[in-house]
N, C-alpha and C. Protein backbone atom coordinates (compact mmCIF):
# COMPACT_ATOMS: atom_id res chain seq x y z
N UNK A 1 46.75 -58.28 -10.65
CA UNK A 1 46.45 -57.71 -11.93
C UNK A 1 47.78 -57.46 -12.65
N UNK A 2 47.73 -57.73 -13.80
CA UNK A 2 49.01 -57.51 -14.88
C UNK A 2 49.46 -56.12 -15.02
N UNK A 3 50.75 -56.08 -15.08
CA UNK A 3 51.05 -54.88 -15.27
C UNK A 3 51.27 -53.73 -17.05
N UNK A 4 50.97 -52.97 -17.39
CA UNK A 4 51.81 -52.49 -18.94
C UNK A 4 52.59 -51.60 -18.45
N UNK A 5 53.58 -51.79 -18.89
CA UNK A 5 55.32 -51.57 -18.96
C UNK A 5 55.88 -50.63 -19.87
N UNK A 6 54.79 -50.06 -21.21
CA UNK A 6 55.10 -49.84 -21.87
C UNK A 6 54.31 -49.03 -22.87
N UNK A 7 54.01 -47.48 -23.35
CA UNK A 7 53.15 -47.35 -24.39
C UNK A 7 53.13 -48.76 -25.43
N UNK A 8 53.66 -48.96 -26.04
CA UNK A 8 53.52 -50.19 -27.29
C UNK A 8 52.83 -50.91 -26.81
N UNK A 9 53.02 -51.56 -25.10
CA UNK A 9 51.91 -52.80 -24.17
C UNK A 9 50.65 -52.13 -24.20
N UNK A 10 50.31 -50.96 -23.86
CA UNK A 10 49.34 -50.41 -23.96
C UNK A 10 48.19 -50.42 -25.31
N UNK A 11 49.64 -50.17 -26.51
CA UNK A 11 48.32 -49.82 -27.83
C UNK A 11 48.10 -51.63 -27.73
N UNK A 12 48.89 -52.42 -27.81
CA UNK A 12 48.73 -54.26 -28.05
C UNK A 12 47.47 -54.30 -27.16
N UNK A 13 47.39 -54.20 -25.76
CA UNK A 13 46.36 -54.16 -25.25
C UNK A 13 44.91 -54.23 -25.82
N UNK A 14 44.67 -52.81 -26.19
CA UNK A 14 44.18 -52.17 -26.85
C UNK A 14 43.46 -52.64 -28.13
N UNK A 15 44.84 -53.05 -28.78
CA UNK A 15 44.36 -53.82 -30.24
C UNK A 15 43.86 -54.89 -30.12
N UNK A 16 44.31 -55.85 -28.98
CA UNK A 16 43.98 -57.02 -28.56
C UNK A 16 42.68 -57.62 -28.15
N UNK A 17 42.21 -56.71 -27.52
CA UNK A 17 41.26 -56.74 -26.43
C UNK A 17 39.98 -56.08 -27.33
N UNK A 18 39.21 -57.47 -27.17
CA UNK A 18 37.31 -56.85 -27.88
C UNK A 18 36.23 -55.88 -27.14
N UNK A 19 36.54 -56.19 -26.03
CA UNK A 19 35.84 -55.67 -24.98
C UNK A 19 36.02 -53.91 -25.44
N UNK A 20 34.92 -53.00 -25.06
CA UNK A 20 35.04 -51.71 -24.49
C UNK A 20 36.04 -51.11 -23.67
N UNK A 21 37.25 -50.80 -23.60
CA UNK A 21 37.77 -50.32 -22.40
C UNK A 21 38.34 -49.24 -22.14
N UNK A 22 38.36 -48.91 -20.94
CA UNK A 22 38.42 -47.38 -20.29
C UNK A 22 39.99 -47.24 -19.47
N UNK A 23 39.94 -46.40 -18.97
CA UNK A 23 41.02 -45.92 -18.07
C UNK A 23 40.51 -45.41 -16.75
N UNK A 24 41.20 -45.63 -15.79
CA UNK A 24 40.66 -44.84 -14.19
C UNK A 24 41.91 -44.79 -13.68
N UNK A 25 41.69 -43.37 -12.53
CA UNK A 25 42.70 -42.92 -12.02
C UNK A 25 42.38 -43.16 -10.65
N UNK A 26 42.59 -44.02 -10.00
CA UNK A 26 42.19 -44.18 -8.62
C UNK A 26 43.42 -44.94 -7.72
N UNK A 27 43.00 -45.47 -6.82
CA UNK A 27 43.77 -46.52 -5.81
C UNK A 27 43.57 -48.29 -6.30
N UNK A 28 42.87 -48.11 -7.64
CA UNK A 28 42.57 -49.58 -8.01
C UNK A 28 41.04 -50.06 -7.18
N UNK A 29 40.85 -51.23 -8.16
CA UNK A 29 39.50 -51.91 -8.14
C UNK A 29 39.48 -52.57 -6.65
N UNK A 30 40.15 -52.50 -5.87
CA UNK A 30 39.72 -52.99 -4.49
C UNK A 30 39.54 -51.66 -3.63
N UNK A 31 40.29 -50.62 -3.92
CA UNK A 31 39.64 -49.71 -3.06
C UNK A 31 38.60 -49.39 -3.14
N UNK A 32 38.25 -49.49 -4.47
CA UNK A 32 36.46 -48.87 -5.27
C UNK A 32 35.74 -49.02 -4.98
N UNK A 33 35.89 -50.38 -4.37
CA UNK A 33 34.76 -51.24 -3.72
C UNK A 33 34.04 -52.36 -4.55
N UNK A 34 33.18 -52.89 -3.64
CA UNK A 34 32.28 -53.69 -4.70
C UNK A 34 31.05 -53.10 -5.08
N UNK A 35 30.62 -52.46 -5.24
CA UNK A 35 29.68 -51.44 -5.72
C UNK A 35 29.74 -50.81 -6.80
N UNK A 36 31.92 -49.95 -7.62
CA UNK A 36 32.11 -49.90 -8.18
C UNK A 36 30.94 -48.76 -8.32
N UNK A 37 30.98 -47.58 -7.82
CA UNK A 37 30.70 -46.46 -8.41
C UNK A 37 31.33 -45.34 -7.63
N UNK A 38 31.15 -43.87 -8.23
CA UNK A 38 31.66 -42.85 -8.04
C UNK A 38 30.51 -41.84 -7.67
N UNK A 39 30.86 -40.85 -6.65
CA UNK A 39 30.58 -39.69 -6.24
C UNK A 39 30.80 -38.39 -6.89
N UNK A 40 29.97 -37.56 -7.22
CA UNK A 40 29.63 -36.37 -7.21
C UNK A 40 30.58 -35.56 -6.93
N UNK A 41 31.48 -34.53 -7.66
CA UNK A 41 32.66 -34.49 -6.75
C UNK A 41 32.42 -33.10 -5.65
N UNK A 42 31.45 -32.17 -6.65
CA UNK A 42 30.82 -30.68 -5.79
C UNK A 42 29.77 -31.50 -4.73
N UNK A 43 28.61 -32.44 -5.20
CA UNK A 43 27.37 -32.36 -4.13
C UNK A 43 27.55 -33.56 -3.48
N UNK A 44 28.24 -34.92 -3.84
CA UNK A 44 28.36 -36.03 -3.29
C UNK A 44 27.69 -37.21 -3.14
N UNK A 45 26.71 -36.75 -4.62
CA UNK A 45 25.33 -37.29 -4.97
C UNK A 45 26.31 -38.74 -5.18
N UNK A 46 25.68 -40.03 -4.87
CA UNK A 46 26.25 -41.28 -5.68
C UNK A 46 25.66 -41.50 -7.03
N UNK A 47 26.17 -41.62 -8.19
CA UNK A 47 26.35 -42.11 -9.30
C UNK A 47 26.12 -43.42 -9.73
N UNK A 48 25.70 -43.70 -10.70
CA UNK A 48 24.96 -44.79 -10.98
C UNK A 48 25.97 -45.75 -11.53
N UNK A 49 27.78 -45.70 -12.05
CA UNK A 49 28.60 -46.26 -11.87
C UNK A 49 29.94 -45.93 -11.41
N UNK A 50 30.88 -46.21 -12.28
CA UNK A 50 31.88 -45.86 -11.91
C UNK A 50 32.73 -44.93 -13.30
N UNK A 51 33.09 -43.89 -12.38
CA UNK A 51 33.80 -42.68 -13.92
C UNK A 51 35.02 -43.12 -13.92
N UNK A 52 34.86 -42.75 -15.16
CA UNK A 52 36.29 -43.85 -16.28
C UNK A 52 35.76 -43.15 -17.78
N UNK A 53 37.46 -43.00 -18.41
CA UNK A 53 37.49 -42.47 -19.60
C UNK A 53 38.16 -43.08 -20.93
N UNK A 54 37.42 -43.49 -21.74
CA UNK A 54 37.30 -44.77 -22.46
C UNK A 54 38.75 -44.61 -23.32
N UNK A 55 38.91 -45.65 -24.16
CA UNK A 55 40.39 -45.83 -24.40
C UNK A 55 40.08 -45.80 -26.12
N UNK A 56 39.05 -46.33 -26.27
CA UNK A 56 38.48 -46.24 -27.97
C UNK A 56 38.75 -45.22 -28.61
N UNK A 57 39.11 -45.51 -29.79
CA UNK A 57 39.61 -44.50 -30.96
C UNK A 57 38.29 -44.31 -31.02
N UNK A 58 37.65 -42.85 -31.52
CA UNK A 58 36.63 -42.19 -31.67
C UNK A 58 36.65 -41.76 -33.41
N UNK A 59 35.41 -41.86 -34.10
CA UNK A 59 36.23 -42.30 -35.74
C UNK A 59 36.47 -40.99 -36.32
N UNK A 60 36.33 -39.64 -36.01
CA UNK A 60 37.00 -38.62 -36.03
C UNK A 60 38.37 -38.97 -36.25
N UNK A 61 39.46 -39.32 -35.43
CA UNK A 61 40.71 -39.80 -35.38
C UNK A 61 41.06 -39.98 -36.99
N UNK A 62 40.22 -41.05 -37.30
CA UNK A 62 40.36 -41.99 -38.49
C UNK A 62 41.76 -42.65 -38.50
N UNK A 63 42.61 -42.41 -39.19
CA UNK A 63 43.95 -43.85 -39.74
C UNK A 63 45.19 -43.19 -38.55
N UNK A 64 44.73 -42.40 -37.85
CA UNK A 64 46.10 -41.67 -37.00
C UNK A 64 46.43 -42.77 -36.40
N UNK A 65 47.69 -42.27 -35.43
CA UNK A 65 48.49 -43.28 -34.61
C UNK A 65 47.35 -43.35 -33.33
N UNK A 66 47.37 -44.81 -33.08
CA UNK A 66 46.43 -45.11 -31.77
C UNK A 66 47.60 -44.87 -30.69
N UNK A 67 48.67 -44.84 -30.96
CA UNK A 67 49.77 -44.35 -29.87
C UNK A 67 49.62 -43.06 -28.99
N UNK A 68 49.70 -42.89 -30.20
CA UNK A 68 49.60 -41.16 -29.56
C UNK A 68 48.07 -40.64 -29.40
N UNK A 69 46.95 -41.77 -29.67
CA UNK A 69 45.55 -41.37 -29.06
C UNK A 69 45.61 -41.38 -27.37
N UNK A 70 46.28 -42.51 -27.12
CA UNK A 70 46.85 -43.31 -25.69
C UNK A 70 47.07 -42.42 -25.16
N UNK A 71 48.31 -41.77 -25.65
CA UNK A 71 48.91 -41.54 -25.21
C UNK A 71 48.15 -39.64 -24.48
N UNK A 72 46.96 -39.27 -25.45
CA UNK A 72 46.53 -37.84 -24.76
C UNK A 72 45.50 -38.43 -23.81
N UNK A 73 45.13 -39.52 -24.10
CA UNK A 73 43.71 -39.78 -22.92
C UNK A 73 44.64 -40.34 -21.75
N UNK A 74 46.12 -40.38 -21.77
CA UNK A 74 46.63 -40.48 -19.97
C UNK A 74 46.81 -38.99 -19.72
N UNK A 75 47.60 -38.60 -20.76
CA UNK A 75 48.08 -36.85 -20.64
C UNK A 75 47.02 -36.29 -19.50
N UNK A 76 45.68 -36.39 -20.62
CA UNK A 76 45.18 -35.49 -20.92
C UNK A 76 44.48 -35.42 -19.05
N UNK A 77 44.82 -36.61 -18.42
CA UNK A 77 43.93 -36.51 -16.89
C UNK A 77 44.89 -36.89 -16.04
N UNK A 78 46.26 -36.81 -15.91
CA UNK A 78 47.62 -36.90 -15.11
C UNK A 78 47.29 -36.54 -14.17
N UNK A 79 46.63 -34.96 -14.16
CA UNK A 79 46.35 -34.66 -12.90
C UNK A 79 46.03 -35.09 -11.64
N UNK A 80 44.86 -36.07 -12.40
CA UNK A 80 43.84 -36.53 -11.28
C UNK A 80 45.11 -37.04 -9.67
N UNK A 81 46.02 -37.87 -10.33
CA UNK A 81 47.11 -38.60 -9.30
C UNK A 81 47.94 -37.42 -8.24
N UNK A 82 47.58 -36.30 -8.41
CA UNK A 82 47.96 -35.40 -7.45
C UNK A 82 46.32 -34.97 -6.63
N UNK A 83 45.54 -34.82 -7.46
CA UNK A 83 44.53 -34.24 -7.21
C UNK A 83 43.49 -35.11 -6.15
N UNK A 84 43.39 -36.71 -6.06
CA UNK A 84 42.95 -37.45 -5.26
C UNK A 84 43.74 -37.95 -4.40
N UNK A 85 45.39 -37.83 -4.45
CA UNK A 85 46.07 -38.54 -3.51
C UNK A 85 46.93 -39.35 -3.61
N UNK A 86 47.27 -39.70 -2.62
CA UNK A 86 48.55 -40.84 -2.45
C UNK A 86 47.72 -42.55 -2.60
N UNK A 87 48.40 -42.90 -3.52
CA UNK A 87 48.37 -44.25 -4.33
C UNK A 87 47.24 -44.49 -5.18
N UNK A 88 47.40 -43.00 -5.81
CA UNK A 88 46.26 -43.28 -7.02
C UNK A 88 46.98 -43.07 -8.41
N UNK A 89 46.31 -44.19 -9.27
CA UNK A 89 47.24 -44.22 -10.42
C UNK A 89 46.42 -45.33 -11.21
N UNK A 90 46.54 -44.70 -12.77
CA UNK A 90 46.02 -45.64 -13.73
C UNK A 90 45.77 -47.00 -14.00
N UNK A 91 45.19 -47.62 -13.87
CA UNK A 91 44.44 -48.74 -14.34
C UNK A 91 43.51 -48.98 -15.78
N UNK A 92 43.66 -50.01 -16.05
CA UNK A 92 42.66 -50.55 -17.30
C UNK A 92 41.65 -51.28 -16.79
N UNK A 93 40.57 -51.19 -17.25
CA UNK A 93 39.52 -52.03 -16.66
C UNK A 93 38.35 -52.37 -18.28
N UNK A 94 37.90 -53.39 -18.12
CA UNK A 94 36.61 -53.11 -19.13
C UNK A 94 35.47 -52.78 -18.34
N UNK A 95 34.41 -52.40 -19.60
CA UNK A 95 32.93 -52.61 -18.79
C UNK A 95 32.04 -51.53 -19.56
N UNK A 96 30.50 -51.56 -18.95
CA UNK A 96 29.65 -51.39 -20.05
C UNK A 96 29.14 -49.87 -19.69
N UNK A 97 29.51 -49.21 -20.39
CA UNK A 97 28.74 -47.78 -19.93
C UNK A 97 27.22 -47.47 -19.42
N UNK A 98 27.09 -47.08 -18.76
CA UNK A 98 25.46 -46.91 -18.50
C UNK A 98 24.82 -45.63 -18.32
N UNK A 99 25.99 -44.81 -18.63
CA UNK A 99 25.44 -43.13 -18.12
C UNK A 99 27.01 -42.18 -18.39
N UNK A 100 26.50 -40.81 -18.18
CA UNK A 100 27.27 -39.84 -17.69
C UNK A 100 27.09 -39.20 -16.53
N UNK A 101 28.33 -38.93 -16.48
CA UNK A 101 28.55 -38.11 -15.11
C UNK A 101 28.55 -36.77 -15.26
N UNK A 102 28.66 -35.89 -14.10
CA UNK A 102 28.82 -34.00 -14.56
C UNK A 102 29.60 -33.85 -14.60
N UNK A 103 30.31 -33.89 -15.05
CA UNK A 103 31.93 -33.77 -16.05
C UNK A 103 31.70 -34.19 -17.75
N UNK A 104 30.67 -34.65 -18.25
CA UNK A 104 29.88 -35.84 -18.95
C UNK A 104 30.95 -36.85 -19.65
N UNK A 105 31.80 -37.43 -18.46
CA UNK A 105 32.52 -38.47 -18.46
C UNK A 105 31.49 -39.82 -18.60
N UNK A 106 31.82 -40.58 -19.19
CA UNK A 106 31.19 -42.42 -19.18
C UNK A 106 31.45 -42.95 -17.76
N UNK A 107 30.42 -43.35 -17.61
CA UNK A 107 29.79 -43.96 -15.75
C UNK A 107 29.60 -45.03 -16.50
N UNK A 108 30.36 -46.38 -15.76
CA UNK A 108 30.57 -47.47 -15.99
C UNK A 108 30.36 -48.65 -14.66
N UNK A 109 29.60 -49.65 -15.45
CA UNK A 109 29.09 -50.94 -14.62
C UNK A 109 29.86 -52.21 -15.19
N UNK A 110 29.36 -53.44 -14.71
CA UNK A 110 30.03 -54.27 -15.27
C UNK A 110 31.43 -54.38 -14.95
N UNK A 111 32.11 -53.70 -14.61
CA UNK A 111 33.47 -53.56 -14.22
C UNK A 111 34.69 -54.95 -14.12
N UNK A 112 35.58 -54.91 -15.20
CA UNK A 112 36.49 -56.06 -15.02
C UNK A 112 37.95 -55.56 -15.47
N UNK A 113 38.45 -55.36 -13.71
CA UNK A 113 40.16 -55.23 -14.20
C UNK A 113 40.88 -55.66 -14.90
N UNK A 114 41.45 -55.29 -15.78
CA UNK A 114 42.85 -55.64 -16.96
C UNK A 114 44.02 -55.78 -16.30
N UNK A 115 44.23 -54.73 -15.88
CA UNK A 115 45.84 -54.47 -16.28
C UNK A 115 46.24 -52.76 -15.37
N UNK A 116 47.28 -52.69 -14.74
CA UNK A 116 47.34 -51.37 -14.30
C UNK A 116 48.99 -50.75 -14.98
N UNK A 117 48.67 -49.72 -15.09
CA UNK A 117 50.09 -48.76 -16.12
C UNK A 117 50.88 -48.24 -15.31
N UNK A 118 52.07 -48.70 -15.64
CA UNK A 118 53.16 -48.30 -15.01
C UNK A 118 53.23 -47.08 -15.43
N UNK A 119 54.10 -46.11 -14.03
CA UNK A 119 54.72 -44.62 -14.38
C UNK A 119 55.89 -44.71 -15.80
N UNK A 120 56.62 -45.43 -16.08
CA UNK A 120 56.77 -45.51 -17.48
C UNK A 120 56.08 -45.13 -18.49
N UNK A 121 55.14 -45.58 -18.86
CA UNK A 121 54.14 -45.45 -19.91
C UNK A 121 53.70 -43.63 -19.18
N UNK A 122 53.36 -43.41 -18.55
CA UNK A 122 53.45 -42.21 -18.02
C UNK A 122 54.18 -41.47 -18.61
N UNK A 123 55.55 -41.45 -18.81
CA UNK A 123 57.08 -40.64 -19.32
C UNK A 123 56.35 -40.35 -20.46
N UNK A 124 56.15 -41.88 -20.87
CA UNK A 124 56.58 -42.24 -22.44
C UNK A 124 55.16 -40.83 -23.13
N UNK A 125 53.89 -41.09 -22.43
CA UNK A 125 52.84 -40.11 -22.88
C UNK A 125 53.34 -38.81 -23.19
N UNK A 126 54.01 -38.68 -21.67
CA UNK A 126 54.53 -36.78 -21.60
C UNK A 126 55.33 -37.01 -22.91
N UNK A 127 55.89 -37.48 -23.44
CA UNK A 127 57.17 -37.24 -24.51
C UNK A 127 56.32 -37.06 -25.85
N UNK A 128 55.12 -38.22 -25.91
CA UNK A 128 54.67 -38.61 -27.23
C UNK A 128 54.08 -37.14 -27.61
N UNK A 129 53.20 -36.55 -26.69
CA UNK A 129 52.77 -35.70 -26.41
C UNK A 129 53.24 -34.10 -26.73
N UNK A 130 54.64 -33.92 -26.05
CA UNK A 130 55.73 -33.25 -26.43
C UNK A 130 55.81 -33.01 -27.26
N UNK A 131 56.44 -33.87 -28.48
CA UNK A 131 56.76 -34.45 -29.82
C UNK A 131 55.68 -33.60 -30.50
N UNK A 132 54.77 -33.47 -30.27
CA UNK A 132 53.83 -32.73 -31.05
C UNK A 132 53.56 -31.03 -31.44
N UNK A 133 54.58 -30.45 -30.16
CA UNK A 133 54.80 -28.86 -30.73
C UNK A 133 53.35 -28.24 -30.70
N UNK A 134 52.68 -28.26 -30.03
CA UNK A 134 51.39 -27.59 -30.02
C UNK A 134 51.02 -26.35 -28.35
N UNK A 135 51.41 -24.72 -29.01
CA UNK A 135 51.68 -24.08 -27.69
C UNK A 135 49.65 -23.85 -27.46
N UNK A 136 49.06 -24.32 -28.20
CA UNK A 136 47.34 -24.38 -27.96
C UNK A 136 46.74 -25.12 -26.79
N UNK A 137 47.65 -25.92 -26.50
CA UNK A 137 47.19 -27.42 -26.05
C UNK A 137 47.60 -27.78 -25.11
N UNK A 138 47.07 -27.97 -24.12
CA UNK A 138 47.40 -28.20 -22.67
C UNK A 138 46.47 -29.33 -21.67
N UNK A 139 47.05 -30.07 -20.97
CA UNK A 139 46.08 -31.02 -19.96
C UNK A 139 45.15 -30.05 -19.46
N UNK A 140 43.54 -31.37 -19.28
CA UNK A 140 43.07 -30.70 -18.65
C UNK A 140 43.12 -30.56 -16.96
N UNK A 141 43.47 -29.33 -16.62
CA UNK A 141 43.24 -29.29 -15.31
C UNK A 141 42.81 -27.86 -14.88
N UNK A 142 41.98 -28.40 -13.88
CA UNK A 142 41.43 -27.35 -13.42
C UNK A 142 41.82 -26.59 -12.40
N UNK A 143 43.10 -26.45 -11.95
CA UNK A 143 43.38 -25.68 -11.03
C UNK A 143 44.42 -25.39 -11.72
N UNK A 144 44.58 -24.57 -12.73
CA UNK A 144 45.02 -24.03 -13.28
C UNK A 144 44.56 -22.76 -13.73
């Protein structure tokens, strides 16, 4: 799978690409399995796909920078890569929503790897992010 190197690779991506696409924080599409879904994280119920948090400008946004949209939907779930473990880390994938999850994250089928994001583009988020001066606003995490 291709790598992005770069917020800018990321928004091109992005702009590029017709398809629907999401973000996941995992070990990548071969650990996932071929089944390609997710668990319950309190009861362990299986889920009808796989949770992933979409990359689409939402038209709220309207004419803003898609950079810095990018750049809060990595922010905004960094966590997860401490929170599940060793060699978990962002990926792009497309695919077709079919549900929510209890988080009411998009549960996704269809599943087709892109591209996985380098810790670069990582930096580059924390900074874009930064740049913005907002003491309101914080990732979400929950062990906090």
């Amino acid at each position: 799978m291709p790598v992005v190197h770069d917020l800018a690779g990321l928004v091109d991506l992005v702009t590029e690409d017709d398809d629907d696409l999401y973000v996941r924080w995992s070990q990548g599409p071969d650990t996932d399995g071929d089944g390609m879904s997710s668990r319950d994280g309190l009861t362990g119920v299986p889920l009808p796909g796989l949770s992933a948090n979409p990359l689409r400008v939402e038209p709220w946004w309207g004419d803003r920078s898609l950079r810095l949209w990018l750049a809060r939907r990595l922010y905004d779930y960094r966590h997860l890569r401490e929170l599940r473990g060793p060699g978990v880390r962002p990926w792009v994938l497309a695919a077709t929503e079919c549900g929510r999850g209890p988080d009411n994250e998009p549960l996704v089928v269809d599943v087709r790897p892109v591209a996985w994001i380098d810790d670069a583009v990582l930096e580059e988020c924390e900074k874009e992010v930064a740049d913005q001066h907002s003491a309101e606003w914080g990732p979400l995490d929950r062990r906090s």
